[in-house]
C-alpha atoms as a PDB file:
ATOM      1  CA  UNK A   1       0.000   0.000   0.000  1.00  0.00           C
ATOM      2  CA  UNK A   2       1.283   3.910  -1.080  1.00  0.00           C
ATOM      3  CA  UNK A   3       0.319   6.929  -0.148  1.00  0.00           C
ATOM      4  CA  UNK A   4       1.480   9.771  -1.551  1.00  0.00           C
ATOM      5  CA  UNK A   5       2.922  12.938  -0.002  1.00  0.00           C
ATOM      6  CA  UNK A   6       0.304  14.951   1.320  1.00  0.00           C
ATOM      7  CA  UNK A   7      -0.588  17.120   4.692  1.00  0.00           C
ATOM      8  CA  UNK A   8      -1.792  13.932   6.844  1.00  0.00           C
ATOM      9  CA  UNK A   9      -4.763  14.464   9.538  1.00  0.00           C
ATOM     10  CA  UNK A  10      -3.728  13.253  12.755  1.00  0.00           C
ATOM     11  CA  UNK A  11      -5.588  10.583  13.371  1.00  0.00           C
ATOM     12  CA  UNK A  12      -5.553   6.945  14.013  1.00  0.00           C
ATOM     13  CA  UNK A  13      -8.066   4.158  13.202  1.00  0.00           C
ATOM     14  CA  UNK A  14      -7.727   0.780  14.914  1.00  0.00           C
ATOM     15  CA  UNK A  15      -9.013  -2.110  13.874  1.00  0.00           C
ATOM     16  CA  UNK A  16      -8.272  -6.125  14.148  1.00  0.00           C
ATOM     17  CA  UNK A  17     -10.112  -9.384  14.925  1.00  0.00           C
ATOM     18  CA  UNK A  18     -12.259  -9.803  18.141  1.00  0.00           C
ATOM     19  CA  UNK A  19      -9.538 -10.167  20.970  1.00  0.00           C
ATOM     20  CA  UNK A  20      -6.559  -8.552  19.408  1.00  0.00           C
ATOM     21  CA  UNK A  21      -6.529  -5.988  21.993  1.00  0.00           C
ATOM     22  CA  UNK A  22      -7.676  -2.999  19.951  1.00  0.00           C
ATOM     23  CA  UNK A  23      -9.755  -0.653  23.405  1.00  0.00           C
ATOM     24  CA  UNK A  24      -6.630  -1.047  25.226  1.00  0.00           C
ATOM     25  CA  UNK A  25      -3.860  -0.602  22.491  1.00  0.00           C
ATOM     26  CA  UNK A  26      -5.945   2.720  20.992  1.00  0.00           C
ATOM     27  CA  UNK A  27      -5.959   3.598  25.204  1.00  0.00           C
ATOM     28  CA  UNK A  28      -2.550   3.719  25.148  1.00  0.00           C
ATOM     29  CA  UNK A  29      -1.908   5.436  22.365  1.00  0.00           C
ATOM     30  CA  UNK A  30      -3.787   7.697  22.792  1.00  0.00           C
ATOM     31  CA  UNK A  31      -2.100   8.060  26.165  1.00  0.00           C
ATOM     32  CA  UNK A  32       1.677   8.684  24.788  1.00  0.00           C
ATOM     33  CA  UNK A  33       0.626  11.223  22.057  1.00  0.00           C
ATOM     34  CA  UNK A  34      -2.185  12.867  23.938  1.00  0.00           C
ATOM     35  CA  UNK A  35      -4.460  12.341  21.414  1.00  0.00           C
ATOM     36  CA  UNK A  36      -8.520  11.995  22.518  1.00  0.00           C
ATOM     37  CA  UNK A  37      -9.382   8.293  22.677  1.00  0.00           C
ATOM     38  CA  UNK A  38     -13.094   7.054  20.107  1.00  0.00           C
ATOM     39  CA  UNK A  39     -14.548   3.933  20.028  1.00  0.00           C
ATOM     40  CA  UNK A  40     -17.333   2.433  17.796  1.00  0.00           C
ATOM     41  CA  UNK A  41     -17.548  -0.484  20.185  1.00  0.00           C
ATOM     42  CA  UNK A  42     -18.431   1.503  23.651  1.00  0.00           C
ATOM     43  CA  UNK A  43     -20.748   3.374  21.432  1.00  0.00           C
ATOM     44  CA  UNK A  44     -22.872  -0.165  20.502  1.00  0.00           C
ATOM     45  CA  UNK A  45     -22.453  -1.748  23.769  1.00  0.00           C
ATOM     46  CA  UNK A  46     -23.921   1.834  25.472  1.00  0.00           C
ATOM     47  CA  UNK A  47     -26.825   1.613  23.078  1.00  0.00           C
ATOM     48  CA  UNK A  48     -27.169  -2.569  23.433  1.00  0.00           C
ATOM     49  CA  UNK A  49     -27.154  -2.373  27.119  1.00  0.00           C
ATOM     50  CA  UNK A  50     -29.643   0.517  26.760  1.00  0.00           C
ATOM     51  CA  UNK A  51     -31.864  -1.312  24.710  1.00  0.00           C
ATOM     52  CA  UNK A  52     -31.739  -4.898  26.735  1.00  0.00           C
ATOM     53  CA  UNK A  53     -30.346  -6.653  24.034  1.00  0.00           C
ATOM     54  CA  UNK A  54     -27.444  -8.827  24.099  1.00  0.00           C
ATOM     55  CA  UNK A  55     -24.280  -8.235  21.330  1.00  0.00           C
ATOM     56  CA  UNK A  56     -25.460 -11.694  19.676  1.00  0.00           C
ATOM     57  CA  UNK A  57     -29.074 -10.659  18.927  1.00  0.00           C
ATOM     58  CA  UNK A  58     -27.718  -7.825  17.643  1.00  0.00           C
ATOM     59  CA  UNK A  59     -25.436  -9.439  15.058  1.00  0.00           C
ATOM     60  CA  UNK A  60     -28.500 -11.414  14.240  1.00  0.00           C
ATOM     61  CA  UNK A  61     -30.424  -8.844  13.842  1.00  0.00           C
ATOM     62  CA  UNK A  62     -28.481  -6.212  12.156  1.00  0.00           C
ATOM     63  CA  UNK A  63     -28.238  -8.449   8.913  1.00  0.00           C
ATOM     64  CA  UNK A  64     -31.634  -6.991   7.812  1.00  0.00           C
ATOM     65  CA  UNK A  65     -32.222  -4.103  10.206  1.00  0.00           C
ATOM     66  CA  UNK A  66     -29.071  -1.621   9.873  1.00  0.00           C
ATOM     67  CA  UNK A  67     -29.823   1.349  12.176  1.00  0.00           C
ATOM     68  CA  UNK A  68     -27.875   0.793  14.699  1.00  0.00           C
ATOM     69  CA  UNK A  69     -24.945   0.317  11.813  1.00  0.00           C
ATOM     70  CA  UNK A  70     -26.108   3.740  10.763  1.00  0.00           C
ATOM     71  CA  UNK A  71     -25.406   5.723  14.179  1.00  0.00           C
ATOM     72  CA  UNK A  72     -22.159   4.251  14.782  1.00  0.00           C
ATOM     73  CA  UNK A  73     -21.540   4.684  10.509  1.00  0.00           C
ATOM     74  CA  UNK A  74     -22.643   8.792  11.243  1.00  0.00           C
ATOM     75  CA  UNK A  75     -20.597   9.152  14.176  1.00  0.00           C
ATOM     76  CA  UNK A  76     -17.435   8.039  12.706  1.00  0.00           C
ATOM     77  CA  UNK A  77     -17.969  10.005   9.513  1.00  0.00           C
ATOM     78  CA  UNK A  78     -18.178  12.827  12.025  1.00  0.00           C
ATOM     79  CA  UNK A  79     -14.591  12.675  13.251  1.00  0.00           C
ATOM     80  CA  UNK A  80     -13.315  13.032   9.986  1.00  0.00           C
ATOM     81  CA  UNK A  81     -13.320  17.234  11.048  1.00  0.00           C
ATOM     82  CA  UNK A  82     -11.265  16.236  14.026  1.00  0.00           C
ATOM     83  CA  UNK A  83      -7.573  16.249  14.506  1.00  0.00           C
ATOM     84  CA  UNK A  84      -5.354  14.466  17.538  1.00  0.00           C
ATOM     85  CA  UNK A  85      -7.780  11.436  17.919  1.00  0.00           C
ATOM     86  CA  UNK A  86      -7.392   7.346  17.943  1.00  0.00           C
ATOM     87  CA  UNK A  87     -10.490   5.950  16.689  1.00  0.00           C
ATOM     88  CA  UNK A  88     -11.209   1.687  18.047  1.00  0.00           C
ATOM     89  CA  UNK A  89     -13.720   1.069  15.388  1.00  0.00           C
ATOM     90  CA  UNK A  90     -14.045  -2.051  13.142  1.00  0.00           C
ATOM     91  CA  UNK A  91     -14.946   0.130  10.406  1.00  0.00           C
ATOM     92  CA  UNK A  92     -12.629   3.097  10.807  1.00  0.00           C
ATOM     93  CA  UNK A  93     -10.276   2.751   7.803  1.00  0.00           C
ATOM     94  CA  UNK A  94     -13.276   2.658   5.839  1.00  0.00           C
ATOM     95  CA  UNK A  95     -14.736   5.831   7.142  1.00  0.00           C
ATOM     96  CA  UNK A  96     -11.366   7.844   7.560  1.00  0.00           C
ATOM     97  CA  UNK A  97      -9.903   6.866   5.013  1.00  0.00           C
ATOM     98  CA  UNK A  98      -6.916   9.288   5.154  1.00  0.00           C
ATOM     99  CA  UNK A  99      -6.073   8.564   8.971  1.00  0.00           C
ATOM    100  CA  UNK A 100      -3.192   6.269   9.735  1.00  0.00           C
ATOM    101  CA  UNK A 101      -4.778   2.748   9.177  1.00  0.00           C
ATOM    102  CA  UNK A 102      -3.305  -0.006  12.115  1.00  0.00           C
ATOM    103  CA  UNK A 103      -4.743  -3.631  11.980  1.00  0.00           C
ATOM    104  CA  UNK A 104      -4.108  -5.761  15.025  1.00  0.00           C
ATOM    105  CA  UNK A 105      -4.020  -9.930  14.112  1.00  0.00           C
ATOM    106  CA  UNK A 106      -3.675 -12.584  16.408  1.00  0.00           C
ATOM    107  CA  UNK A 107      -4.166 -16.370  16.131  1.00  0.00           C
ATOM    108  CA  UNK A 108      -8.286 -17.216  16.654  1.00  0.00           C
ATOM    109  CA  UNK A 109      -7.442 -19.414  19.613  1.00  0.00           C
ATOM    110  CA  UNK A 110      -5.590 -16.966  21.410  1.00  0.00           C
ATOM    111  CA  UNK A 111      -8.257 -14.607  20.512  1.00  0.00           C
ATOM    112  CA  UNK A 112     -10.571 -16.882  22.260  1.00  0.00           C
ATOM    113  CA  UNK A 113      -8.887 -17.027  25.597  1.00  0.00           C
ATOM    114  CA  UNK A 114      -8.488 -13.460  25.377  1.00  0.00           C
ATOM    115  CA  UNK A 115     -11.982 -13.008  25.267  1.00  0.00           C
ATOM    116  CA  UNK A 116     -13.229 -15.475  27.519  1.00  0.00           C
ATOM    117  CA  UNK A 117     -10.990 -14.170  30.924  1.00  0.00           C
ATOM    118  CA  UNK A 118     -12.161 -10.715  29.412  1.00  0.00           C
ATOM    119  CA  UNK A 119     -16.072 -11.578  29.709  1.00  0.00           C
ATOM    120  CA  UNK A 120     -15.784 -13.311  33.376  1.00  0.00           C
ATOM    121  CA  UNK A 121     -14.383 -10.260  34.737  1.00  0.00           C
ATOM    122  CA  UNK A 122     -15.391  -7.081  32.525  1.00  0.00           C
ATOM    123  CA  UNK A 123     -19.245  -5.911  33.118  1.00  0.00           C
ATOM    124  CA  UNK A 124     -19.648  -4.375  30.083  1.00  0.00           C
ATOM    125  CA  UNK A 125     -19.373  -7.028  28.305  1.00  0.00           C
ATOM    126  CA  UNK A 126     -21.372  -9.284  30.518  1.00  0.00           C
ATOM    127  CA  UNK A 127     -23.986  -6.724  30.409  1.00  0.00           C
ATOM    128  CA  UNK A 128     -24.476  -7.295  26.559  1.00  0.00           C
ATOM    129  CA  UNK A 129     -24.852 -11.006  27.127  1.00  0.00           C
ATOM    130  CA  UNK A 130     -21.132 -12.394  26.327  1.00  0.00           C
ATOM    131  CA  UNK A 131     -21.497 -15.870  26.781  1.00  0.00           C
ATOM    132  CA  UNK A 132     -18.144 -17.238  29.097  1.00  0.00           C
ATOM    133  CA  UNK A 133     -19.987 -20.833  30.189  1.00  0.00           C
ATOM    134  CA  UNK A 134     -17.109 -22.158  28.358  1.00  0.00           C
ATOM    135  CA  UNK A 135     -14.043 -21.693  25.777  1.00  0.00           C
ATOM    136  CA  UNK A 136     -15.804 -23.814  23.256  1.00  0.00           C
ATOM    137  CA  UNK A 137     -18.732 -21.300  23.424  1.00  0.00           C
ATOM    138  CA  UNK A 138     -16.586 -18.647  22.996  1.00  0.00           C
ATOM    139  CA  UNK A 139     -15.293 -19.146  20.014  1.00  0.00           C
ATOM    140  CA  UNK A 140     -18.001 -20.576  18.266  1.00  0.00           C
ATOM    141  CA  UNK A 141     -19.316 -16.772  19.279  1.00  0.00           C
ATOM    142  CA  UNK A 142     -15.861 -15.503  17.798  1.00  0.00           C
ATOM    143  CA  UNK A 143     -16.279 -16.725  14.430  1.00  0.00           C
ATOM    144  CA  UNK A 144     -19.667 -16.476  14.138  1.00  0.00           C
ATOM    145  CA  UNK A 145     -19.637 -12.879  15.111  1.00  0.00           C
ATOM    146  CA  UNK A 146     -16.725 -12.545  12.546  1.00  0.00           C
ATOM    147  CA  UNK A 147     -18.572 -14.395   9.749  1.00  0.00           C
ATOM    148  CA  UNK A 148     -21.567 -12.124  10.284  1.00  0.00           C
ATOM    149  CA  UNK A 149     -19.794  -9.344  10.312  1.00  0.00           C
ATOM    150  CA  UNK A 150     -17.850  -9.540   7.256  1.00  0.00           C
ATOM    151  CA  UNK A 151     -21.250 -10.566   5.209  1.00  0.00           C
ATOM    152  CA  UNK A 152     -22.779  -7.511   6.612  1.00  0.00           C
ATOM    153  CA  UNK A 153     -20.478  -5.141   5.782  1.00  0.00           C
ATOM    154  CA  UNK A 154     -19.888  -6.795   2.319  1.00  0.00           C
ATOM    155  CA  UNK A 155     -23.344  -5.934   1.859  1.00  0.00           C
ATOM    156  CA  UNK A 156     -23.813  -3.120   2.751  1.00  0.00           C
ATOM    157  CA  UNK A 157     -20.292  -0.978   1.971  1.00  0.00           C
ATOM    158  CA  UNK A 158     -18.580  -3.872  -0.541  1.00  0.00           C
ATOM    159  CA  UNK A 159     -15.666  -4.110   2.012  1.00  0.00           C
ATOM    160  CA  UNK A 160     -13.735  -6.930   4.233  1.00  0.00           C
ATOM    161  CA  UNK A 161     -13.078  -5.446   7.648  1.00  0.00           C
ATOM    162  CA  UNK A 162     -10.665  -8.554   7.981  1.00  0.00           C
ATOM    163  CA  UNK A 163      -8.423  -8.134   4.720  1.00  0.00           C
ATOM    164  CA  UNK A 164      -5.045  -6.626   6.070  1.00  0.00           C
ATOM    165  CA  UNK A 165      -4.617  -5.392   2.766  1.00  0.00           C
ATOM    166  CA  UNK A 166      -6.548  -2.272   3.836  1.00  0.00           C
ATOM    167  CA  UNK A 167      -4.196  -0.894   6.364  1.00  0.00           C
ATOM    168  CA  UNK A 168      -0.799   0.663   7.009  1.00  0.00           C
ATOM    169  CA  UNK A 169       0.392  -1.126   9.778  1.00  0.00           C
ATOM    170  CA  UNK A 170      -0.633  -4.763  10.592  1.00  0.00           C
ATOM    171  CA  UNK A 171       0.714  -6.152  14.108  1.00  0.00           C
ATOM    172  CA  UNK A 172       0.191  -9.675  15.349  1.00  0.00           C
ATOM    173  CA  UNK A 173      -0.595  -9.275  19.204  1.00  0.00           C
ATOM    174  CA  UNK A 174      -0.304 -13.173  19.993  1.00  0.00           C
ATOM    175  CA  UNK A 175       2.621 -12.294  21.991  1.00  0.00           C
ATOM    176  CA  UNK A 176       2.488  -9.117  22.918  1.00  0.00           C
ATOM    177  CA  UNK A 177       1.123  -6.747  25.344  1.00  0.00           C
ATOM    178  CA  UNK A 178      -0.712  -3.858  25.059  1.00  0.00           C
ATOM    179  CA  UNK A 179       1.947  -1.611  26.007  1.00  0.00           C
ATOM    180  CA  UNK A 180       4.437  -2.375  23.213  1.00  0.00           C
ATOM    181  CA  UNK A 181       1.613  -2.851  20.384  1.00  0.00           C
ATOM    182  CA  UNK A 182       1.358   0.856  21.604  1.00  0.00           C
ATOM    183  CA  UNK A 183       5.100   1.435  21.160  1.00  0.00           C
ATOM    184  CA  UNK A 184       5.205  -0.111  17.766  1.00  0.00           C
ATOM    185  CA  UNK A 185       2.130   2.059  16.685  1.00  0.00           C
ATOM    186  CA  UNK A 186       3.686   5.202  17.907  1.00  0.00           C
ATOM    187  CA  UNK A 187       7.096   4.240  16.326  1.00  0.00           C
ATOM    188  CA  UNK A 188       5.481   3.800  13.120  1.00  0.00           C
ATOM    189  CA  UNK A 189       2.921   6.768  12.922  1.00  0.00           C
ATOM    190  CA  UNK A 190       5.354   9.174  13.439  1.00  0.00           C
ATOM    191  CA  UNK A 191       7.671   7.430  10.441  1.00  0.00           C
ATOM    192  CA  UNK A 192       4.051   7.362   8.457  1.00  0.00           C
ATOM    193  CA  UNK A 193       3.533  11.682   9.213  1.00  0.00           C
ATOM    194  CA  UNK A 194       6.665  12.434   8.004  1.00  0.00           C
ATOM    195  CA  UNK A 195       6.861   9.918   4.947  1.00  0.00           C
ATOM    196  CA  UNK A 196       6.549  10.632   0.963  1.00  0.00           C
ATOM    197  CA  UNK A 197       5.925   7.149   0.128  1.00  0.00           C
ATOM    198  CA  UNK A 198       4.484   4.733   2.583  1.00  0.00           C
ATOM    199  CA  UNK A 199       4.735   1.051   2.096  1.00  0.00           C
ATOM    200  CA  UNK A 200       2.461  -1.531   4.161  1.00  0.00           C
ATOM    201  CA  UNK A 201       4.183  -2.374   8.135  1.00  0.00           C
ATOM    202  CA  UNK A 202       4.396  -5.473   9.560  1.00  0.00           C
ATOM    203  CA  UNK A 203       5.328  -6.209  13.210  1.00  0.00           C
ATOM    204  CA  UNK A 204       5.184  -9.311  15.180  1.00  0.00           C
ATOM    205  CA  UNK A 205       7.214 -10.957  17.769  1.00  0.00           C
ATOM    206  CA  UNK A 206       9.579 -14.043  17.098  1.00  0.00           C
ATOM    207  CA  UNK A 207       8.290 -17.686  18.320  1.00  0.00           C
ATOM    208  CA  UNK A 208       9.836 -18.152  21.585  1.00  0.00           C
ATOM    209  CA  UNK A 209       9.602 -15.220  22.571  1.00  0.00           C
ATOM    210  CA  UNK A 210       6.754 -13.398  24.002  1.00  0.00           C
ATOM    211  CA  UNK A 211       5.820 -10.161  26.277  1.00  0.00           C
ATOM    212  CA  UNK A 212       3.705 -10.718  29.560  1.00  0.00           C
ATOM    213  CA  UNK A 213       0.524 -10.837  28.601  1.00  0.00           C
ATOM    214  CA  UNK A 214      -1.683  -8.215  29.879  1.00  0.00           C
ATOM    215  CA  UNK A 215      -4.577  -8.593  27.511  1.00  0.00           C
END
């Protein structure tokens, strides 16, 4: 992926596959470059939790009824007149497209653990109806939730929110923690703001080797 010179908005869209650790890695960084922290996700959950219903009902639902895909879709569209944020949205590099575009990857098991310990103790996402009666559950959740989502937003906006191709930086997490995904986002945004030419990032730690987890 190029881009060519131009003035570059400061902002950063995060996206990856369910578990990667996108809320706390766009935390973060928005913490080192005092940037103001957005996310698409604690704008659903506010409304789901709101509204009763549980983040799988949702999916279900949102195949044929698309207004809650229009709120969040309006509010990121929004931001585009901002400057100093980091955006946590599934959809973000579709909607800003001129922001710097980070994908986080991980390995679907992994994922899965992630997201189980995360449901059993985080009340958000208990409140929305995460299932965490067992691993197996879980990730039958995972990739159903990632299977709906990428037929929905085929659909409706002709676009993969899981093809790396789309971004500028694409970091496996598997064995990392939030803190140095952070770094190595950081690092590589403020290469990206002061590039001509910008060629596709990858960054991932060696087998064998791994960060304490802190997912």
């Amino acid at each position: 992926m190029l881009l060519a010179n131009m003035k570059k908005p400061h902002i950063i869209t995060i996206s990856g596959k369910p578990g990667s650790g996108k809320s706390s890695t766009a935390d973060k960084v928005a913490e080192l470059l005092g940037y103001t922290r957005h996310s698409s996700g604690d704008m659903v959950r506010q409304v789901l939790s709101q509204s009763g219903m549980t983040l799988e009902k949702y999916n279900e639902l949102a195949n044929d009824d698309h207004a809650f895909d229009a709120k969040v879709d309006e509010k990121l569209r929004n931001l585009r007149t901002k400057s100093d944020i980091v955006v946590d949205s599934r959809l973000g590099f579709y909607w800003l497209p001129e922001s710097f575009k980070v994908y986080l990857d991980l390995d679907l098991d992994i994922a899965t653990a992630r997201i189980f310990k995360d449901a059993v103790s985080n009340n958000a996402r208990k409140s929305v109806g995460t299932n965490s009666s067992s691993l197996t559950e879980v990730s039958r959740q995972v990739r159903e939730r990632m299977l709906t989502e990428q037929n929905r937003f085929k659909k409706l906006y002709g676009v993969n929110p899981y093809d790396s191709n789309h971004f500028d930086l694409v970091i496996d997490t598997s064995r990392q923690n939030p803190q140095s995904v952070a770094i190595a986002v950081f690092d590589a945004y403020k290469d990206w703001l002061d590039s001509e030419i910008w060629e596709q990032r990858h960054n991932s730690v060696p087998l064998g080797y791994s960060y304490k987890n802190q997912y």
